[in-house]
N, C-alpha and C. Protein backbone atom coordinates (compact mmCIF):
# COMPACT_ATOMS: atom_id res chain seq x y z
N UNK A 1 0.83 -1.20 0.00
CA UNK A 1 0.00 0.00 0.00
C UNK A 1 0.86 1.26 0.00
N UNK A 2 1.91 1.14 1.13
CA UNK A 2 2.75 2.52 0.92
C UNK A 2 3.27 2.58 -0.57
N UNK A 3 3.47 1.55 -1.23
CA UNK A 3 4.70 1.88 -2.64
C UNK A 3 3.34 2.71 -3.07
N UNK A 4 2.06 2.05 -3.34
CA UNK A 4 0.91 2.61 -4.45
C UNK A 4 1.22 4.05 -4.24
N UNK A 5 1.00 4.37 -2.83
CA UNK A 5 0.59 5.72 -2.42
C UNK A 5 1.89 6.42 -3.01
N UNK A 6 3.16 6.09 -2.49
CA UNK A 6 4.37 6.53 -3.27
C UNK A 6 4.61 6.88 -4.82
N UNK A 7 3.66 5.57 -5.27
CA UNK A 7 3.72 5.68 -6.97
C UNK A 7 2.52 6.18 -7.43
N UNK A 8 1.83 6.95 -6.59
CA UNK A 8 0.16 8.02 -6.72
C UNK A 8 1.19 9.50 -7.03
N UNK A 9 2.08 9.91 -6.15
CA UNK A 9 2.68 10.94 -5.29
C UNK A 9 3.62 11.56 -6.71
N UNK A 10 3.94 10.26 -7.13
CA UNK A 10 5.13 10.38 -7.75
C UNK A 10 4.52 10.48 -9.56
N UNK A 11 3.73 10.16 -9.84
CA UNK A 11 2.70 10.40 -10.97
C UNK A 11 2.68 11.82 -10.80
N UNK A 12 1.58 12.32 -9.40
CA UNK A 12 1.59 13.68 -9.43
C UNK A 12 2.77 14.64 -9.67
N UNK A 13 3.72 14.51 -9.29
CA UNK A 13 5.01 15.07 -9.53
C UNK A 13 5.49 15.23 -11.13
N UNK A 14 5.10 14.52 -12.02
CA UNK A 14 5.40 14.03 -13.40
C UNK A 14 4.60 15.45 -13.77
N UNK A 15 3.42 16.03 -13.50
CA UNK A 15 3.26 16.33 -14.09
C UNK A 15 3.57 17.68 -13.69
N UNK A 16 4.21 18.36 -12.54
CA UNK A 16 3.80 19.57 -11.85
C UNK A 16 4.90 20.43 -12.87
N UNK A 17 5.75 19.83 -13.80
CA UNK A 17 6.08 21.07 -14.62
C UNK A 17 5.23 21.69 -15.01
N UNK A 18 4.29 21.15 -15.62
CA UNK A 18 3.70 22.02 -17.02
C UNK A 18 2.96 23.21 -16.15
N UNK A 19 2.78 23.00 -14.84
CA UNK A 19 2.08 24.08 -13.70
C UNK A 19 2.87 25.86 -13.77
N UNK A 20 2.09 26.52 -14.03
CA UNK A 20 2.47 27.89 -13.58
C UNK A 20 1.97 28.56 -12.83
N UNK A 21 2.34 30.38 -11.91
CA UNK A 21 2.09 30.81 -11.64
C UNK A 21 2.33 30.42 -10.09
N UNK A 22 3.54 30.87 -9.57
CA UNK A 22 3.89 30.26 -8.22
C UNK A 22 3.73 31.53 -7.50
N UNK A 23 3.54 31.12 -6.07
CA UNK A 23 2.95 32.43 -4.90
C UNK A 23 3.80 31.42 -3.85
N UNK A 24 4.79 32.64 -3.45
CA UNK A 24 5.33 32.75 -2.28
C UNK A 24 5.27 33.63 -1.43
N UNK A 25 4.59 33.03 0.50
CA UNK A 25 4.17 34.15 1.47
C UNK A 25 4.84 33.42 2.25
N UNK A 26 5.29 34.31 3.38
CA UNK A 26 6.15 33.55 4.56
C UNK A 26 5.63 34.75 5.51
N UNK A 27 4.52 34.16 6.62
CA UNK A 27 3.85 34.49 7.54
C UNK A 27 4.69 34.68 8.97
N UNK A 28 4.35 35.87 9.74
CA UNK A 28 5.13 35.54 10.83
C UNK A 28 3.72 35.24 11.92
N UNK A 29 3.66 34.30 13.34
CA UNK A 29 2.91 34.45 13.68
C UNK A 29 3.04 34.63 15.12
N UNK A 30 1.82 35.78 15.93
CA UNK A 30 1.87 36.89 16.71
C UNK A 30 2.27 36.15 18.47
N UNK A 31 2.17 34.42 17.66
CA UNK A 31 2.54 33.48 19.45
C UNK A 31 4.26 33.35 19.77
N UNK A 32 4.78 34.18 18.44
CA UNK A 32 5.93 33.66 19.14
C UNK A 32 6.76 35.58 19.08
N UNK A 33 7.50 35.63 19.70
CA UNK A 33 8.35 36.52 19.48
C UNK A 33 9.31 36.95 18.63
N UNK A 34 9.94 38.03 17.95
CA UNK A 34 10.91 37.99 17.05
C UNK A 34 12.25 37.82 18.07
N UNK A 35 13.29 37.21 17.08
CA UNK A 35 13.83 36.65 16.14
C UNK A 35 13.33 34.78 16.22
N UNK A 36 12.19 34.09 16.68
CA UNK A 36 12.65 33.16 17.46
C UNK A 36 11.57 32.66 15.51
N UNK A 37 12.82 31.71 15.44
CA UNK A 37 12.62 31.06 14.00
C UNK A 37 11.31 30.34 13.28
N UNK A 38 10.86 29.99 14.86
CA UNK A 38 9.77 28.67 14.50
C UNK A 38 8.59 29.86 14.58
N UNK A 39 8.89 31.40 14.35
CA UNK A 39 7.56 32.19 14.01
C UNK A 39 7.48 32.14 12.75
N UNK A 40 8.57 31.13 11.94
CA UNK A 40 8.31 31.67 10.67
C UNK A 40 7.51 30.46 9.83
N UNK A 41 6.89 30.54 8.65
CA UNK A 41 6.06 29.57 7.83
C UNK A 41 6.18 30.07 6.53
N UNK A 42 6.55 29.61 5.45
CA UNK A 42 6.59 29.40 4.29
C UNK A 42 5.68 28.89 3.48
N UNK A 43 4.72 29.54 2.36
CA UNK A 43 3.98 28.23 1.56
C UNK A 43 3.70 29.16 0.22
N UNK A 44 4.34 28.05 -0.71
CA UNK A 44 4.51 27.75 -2.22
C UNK A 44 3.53 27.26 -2.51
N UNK A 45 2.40 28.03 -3.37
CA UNK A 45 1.22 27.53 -4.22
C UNK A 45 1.77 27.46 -6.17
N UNK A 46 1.16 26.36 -6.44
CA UNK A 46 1.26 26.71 -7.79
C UNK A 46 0.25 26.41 -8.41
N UNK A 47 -0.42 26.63 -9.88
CA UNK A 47 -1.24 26.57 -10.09
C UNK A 47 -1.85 26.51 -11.59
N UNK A 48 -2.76 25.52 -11.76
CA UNK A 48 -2.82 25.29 -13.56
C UNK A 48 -4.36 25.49 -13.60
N UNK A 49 -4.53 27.21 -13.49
CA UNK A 49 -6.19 27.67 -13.74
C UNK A 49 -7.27 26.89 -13.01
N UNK A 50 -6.91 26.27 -11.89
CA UNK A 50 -8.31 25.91 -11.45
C UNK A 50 -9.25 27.01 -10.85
N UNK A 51 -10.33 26.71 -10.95
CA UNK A 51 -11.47 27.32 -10.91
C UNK A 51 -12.43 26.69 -9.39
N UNK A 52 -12.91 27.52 -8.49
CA UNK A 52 -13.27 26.82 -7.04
C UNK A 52 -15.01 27.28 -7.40
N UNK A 53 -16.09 26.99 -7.54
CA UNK A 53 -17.35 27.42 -7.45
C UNK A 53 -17.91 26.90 -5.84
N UNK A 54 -19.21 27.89 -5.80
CA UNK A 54 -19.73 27.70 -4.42
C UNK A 54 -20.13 26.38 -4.42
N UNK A 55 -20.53 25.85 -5.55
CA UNK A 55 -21.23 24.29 -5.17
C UNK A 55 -19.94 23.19 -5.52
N UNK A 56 -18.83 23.24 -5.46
CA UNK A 56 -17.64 22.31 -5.85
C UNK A 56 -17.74 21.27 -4.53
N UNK A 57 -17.44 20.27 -4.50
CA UNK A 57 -17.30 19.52 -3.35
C UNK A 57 -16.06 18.90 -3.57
N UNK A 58 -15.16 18.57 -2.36
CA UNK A 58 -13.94 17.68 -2.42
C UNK A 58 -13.78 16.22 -1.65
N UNK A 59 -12.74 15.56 -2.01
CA UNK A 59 -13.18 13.98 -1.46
C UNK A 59 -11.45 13.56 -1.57
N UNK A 60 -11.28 12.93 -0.84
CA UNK A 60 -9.64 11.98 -0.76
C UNK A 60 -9.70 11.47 -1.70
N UNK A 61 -7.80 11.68 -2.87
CA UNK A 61 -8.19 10.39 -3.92
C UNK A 61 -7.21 8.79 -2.71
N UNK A 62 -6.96 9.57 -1.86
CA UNK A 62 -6.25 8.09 -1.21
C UNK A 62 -5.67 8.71 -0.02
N UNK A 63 -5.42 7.58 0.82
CA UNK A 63 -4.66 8.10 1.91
C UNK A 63 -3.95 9.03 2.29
N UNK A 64 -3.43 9.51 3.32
CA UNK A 64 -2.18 10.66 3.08
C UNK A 64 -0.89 10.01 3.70
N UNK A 65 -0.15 10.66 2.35
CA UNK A 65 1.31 9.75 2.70
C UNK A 65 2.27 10.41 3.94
N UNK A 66 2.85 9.49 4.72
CA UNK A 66 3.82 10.38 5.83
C UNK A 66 5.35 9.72 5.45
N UNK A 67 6.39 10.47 5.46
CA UNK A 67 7.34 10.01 5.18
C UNK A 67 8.36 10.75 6.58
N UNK A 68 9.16 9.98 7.12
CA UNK A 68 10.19 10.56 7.70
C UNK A 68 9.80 9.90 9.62
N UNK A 69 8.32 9.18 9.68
CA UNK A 69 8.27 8.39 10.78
C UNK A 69 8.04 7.06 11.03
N UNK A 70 8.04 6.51 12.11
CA UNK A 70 8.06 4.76 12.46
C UNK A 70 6.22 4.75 11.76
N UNK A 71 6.12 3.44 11.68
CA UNK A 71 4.43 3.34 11.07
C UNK A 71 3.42 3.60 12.64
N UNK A 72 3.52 3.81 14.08
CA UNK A 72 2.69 4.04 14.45
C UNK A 72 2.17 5.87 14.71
N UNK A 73 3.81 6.31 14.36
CA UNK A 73 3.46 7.69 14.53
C UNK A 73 2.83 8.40 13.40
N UNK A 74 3.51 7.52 12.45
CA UNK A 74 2.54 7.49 10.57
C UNK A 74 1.39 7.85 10.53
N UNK A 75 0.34 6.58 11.56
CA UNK A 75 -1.14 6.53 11.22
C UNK A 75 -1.75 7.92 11.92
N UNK A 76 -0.97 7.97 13.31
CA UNK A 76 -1.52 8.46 14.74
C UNK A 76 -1.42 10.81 13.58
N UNK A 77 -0.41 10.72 13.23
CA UNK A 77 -0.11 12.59 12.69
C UNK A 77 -0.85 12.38 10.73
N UNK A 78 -0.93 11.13 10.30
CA UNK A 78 -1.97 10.78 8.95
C UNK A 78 -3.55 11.53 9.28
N UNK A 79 -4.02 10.96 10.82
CA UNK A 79 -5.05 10.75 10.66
C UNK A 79 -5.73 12.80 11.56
N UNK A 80 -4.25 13.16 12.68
CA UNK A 80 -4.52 14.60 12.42
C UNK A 80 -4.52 15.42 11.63
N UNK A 81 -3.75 15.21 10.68
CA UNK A 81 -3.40 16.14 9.46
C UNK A 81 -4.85 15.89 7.93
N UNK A 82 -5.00 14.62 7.92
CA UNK A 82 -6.46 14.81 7.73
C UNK A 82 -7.65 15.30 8.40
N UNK A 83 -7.90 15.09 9.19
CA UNK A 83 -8.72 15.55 10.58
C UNK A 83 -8.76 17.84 10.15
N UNK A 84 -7.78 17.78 10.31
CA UNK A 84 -7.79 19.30 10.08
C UNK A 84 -7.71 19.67 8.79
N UNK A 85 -7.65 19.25 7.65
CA UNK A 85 -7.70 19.49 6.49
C UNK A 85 -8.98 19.52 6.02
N UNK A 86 -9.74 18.29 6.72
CA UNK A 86 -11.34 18.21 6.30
C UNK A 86 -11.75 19.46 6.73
N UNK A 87 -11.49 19.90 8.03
CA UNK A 87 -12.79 20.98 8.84
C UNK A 87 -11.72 22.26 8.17
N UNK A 88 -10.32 22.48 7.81
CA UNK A 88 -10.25 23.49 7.00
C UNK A 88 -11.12 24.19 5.42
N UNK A 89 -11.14 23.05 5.32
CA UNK A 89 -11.99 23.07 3.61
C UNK A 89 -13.52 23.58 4.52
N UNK A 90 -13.99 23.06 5.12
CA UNK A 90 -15.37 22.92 5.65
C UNK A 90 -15.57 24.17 5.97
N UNK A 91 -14.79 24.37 6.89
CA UNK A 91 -14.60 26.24 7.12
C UNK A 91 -15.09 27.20 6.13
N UNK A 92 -14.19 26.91 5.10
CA UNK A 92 -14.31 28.08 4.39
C UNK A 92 -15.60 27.31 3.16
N UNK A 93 -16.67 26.60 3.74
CA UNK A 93 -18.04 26.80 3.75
C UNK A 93 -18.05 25.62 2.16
N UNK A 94 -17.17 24.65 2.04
CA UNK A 94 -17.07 23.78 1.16
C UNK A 94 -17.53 22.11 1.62
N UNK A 95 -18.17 21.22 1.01
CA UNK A 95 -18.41 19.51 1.63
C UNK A 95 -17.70 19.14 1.13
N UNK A 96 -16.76 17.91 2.34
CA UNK A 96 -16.17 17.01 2.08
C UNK A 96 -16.88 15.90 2.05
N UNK A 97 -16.46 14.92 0.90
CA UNK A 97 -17.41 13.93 0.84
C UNK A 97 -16.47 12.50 1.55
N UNK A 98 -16.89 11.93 2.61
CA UNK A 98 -15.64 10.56 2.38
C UNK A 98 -16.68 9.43 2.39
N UNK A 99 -17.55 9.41 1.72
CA UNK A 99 -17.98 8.26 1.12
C UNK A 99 -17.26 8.14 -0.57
N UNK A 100 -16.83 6.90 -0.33
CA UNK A 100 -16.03 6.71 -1.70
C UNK A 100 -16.60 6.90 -2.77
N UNK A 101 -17.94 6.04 -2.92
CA UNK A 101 -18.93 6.10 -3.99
C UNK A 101 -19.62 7.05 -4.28
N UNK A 102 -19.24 8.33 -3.44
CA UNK A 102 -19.76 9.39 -4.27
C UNK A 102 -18.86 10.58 -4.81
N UNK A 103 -19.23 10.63 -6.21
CA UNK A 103 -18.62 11.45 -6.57
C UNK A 103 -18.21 13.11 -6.42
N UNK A 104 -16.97 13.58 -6.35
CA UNK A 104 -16.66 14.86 -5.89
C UNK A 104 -16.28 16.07 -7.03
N UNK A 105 -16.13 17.23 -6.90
CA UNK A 105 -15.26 18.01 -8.11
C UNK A 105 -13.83 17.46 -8.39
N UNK A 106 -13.40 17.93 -6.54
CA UNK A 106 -12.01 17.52 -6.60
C UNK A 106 -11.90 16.90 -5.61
N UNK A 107 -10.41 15.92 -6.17
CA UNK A 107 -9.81 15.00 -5.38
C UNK A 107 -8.43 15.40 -4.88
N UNK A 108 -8.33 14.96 -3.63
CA UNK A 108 -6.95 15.70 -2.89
C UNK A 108 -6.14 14.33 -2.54
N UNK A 109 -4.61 14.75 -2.92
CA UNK A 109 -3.76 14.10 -2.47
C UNK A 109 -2.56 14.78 -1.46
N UNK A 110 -2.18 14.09 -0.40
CA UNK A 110 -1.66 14.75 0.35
C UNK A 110 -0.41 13.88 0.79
N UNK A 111 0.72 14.85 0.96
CA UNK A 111 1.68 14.05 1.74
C UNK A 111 2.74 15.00 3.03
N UNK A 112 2.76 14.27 3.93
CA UNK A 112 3.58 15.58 5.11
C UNK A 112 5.47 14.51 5.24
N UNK A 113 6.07 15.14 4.98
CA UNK A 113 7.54 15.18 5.13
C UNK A 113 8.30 15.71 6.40
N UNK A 114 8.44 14.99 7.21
CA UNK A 114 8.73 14.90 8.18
C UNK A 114 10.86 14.74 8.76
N UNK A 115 11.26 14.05 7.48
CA UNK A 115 12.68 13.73 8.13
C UNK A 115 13.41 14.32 8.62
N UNK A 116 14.28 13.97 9.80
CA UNK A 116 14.90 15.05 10.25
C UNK A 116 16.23 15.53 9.71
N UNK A 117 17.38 16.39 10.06
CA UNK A 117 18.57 17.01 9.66
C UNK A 117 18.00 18.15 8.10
N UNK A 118 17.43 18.13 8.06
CA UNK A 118 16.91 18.96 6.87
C UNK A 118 16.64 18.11 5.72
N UNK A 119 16.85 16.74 6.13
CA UNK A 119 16.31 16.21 4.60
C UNK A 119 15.23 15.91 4.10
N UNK A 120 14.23 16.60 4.33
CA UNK A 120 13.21 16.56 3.81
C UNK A 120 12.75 17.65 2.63
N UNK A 121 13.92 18.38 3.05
CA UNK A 121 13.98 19.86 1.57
C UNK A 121 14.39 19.11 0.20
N UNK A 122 15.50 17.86 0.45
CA UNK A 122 15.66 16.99 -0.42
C UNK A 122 14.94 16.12 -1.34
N UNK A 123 14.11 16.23 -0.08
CA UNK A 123 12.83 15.11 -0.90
C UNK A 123 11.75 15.55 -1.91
N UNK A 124 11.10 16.86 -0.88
CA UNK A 124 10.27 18.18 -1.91
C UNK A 124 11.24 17.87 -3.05
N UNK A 125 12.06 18.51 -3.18
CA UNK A 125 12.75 19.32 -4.68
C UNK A 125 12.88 17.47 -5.45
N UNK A 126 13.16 16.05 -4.86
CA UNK A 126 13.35 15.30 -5.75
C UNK A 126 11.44 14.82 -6.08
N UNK A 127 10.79 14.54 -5.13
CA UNK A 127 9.83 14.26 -5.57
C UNK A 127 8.89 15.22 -6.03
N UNK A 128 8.91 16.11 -6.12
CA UNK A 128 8.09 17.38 -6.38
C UNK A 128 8.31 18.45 -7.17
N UNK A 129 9.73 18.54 -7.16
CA UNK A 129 10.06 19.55 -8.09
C UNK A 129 10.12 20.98 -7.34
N UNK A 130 9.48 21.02 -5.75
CA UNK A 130 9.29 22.38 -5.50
C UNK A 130 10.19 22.37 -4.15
N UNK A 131 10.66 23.91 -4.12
CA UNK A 131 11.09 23.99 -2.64
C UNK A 131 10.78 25.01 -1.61
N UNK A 132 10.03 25.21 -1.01
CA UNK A 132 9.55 26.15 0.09
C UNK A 132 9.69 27.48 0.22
N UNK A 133 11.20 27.19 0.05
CA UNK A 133 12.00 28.41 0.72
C UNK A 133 12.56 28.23 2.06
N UNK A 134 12.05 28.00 3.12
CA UNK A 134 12.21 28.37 4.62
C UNK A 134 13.66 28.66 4.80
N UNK A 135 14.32 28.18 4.10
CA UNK A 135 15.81 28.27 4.49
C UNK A 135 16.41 27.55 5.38
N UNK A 136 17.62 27.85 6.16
CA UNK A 136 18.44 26.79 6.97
C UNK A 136 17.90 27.27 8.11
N UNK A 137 17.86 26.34 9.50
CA UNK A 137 17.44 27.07 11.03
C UNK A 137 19.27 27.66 11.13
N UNK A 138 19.16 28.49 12.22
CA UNK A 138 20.18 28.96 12.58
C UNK A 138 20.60 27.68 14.41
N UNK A 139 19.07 27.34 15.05
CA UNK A 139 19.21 26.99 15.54
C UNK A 139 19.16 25.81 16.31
N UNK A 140 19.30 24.71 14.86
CA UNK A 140 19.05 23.13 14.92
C UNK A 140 17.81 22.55 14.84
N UNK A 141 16.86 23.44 14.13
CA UNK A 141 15.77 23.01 14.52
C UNK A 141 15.55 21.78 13.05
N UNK A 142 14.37 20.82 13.14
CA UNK A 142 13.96 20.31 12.22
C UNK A 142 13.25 20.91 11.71
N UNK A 143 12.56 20.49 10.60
CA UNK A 143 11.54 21.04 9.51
C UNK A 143 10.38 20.22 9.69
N UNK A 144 8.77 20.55 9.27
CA UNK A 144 8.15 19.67 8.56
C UNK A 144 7.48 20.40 7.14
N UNK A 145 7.11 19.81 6.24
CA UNK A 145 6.04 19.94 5.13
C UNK A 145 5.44 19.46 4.99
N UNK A 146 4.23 19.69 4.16
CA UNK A 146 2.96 19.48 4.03
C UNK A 146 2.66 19.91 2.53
N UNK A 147 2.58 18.78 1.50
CA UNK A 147 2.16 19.32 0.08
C UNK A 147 1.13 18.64 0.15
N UNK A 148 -0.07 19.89 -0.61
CA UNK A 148 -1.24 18.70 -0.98
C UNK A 148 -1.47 19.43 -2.36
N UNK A 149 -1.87 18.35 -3.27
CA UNK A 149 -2.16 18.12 -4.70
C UNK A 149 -3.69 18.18 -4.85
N UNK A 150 -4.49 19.33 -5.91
CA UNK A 150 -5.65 19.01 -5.79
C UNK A 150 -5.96 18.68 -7.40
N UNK A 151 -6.93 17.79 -7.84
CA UNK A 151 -7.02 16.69 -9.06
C UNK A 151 -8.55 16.96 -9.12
N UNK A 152 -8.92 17.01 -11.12
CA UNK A 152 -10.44 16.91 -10.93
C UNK A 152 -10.97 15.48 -11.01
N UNK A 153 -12.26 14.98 -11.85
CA UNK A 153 -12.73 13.74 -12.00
C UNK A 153 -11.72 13.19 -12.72
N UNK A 154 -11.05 13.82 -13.58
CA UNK A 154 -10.15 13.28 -14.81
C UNK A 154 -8.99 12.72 -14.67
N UNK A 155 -8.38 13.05 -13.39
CA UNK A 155 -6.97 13.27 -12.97
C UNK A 155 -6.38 13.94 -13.54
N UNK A 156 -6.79 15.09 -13.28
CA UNK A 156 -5.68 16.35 -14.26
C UNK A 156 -5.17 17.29 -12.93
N UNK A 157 -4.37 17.34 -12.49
CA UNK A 157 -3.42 18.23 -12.08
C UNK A 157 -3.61 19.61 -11.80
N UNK A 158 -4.73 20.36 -10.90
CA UNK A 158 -5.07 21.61 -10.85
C UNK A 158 -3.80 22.48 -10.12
N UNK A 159 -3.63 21.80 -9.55
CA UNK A 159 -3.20 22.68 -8.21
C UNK A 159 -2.49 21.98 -7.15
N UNK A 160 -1.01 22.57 -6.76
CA UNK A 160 -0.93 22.34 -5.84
C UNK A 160 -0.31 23.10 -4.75
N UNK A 161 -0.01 22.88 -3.55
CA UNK A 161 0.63 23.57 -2.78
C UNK A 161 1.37 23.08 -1.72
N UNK A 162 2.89 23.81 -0.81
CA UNK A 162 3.38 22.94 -0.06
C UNK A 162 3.25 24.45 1.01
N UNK A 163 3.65 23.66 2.66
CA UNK A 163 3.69 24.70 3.67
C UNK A 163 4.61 23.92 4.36
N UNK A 164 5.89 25.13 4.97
CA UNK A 164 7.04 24.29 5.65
C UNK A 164 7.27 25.47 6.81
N UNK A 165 7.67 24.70 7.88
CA UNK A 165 7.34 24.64 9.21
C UNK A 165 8.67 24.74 9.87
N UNK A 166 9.39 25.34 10.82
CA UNK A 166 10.48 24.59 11.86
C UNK A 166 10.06 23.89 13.19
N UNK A 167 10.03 22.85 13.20
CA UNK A 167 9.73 22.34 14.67
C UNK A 167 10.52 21.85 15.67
N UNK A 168 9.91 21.97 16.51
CA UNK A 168 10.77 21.51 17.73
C UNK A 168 10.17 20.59 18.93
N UNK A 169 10.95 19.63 19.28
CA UNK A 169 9.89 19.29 20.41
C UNK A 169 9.83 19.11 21.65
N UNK A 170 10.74 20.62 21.86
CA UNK A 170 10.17 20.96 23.32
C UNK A 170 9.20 21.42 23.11
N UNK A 171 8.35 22.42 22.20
CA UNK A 171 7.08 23.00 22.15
C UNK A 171 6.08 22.32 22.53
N UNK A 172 5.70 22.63 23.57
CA UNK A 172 4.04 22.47 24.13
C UNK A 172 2.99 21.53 22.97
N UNK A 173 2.28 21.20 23.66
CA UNK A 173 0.87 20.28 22.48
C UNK A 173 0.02 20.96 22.61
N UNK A 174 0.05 22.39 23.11
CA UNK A 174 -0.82 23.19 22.89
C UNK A 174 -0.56 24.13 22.02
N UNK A 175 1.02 24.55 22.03
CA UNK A 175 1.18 25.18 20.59
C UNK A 175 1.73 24.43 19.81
N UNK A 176 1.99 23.53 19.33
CA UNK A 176 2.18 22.88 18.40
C UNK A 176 0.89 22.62 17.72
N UNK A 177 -0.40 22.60 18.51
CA UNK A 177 -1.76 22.30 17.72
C UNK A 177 -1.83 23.76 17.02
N UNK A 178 -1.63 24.43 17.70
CA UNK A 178 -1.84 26.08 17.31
C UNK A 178 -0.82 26.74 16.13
N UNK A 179 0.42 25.82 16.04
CA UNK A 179 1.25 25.92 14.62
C UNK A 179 0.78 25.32 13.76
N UNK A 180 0.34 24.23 13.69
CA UNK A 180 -0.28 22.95 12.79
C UNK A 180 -1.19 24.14 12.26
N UNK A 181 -2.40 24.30 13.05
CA UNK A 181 -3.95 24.65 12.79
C UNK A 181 -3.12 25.78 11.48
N UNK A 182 -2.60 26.78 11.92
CA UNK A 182 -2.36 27.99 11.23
C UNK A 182 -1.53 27.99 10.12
N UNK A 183 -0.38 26.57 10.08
CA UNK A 183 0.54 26.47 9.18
C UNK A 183 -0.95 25.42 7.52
N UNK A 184 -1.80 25.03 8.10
CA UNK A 184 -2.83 24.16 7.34
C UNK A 184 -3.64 25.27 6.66
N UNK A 185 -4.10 26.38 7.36
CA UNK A 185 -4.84 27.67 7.27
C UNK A 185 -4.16 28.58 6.30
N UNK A 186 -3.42 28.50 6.37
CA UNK A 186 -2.20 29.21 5.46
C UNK A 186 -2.40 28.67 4.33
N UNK A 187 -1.94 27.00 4.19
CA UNK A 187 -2.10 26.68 3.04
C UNK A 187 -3.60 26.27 2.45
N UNK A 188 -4.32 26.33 3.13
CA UNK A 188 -5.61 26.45 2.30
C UNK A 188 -6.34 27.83 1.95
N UNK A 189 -5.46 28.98 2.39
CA UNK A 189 -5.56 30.28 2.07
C UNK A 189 -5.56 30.70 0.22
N UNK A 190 -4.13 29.86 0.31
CA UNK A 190 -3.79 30.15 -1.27
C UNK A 190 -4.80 28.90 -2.02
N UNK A 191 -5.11 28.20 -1.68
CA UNK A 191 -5.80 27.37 -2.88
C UNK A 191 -6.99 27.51 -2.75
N UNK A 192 -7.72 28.56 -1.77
CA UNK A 192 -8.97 29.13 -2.02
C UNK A 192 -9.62 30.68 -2.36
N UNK A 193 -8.01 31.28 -2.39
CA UNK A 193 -7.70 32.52 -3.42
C UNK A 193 -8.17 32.44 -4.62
N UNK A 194 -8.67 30.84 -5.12
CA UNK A 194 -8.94 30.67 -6.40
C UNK A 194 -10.26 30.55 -6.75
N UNK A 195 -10.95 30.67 -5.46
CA UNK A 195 -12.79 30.57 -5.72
C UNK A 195 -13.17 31.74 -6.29
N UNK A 196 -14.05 31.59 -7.59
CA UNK A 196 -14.70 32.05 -8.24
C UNK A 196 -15.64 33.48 -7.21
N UNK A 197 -16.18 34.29 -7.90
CA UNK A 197 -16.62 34.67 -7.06
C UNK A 197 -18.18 35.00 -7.70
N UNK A 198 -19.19 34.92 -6.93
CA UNK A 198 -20.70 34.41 -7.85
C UNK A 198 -21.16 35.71 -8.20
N UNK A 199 -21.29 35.42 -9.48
CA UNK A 199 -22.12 36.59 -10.29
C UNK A 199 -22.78 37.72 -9.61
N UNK A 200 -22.68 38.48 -9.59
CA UNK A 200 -23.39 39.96 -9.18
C UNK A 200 -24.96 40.27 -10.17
N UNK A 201 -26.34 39.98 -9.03
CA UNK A 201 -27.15 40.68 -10.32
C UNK A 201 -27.36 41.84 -10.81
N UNK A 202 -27.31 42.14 -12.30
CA UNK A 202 -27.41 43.59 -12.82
C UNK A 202 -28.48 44.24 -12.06
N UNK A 203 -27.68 45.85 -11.87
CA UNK A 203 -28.77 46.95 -11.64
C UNK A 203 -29.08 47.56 -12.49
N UNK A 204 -30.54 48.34 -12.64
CA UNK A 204 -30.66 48.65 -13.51
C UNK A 204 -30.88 50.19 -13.65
């Protein structure tokens, strides 16, 4: 099952050349103090004209891949990082469908990169083609990312986007939920920059 998901990931990647129009924002956020590194967040959208309408619905095309942990910490940060992705989309007033058999606009693929010493910047740029930005920590910290791929009925390649993180783990599980939530928020910022916006009726 992991290779499929690997060889899902890696399809998507095949195609993210032909993608244009890249947006880079690097957020600072107001819980931590300056200079302290892990205020900072990075996220690279790119994008091949998709179009978001009020009635679009989205649905998993498959699991979400984790790379860089043992398989129980895999399932246990798989199944948060979905968990908040659903009620992000939901938020901003969209249905997720996870009944399989029904059909959606779009299908999302997701994968979070986790390894430590920085090699997970390695992995983005080999499997993906893209790299963040965040740069080097000054102060040992690890990284994580988070790319998710969004696909219509067809499997065509709309959109995708990555968000990269410094973590640490002395940080609290109370802010670490509170980096997650905002580093996810971020990146569903830019891929809903792209909703249409509904017709205005003429005055006359």
């Amino acid at each position: 099952m992991a290779n499929l998901k690997m060889a899902a990931m890696a399809g998507l990647a095949s195609a993210l050349i032909s993608l244009a129009a890249c947006t880079t924002v690097e957020e600072t956020s107001t819980a931590f103090q300056k200079p302290d590194e892990l205020s900072r967040i990075s996220v690279l959208a790119v994008d091949n004209h998709i179009q978001i309408k009020p009635d679009d619905t989205f649905s998993w095309q498959d699991d979400m891949a984790i790379v860089g942990l043992d398989k129980e910490q895999q399932n246990k940060i798989a199944a948060v990082l979905t968990a908040d992705i659903e009620a992000g989309i939901q938020k901003q007033g969209f249905s997720f469908i996870s009944d399989a058999k029904t059909g959606s606009t779009f299908k999302l693929a997701a994968m979070a990169v986790l390894d430590k010493n920085g090699e997970e910047s390695l992995n983005l740029v080999t499997r993906f083609g893209i790299d963040p930005g965040l740069g080097n920590s000054q102060m040992n910290h690890d990284k994580g990312a988070l790319v998710l791929a969004v696909t219509n009925k067809d499997n065509e390649l709309l959109w995708r986007g990555v968000v990269q993180i410094f973590t640490d783990k002395d940080v609290s599980e109370e802010m670490r939920t509170v980096r997650r939530e905002r580093a996810i928020n971020l990146l569903l910022k830019e891929l809903f920059s792209k909703r249409l916006i509904e017709s205005q009726p003429a005055t006359i």
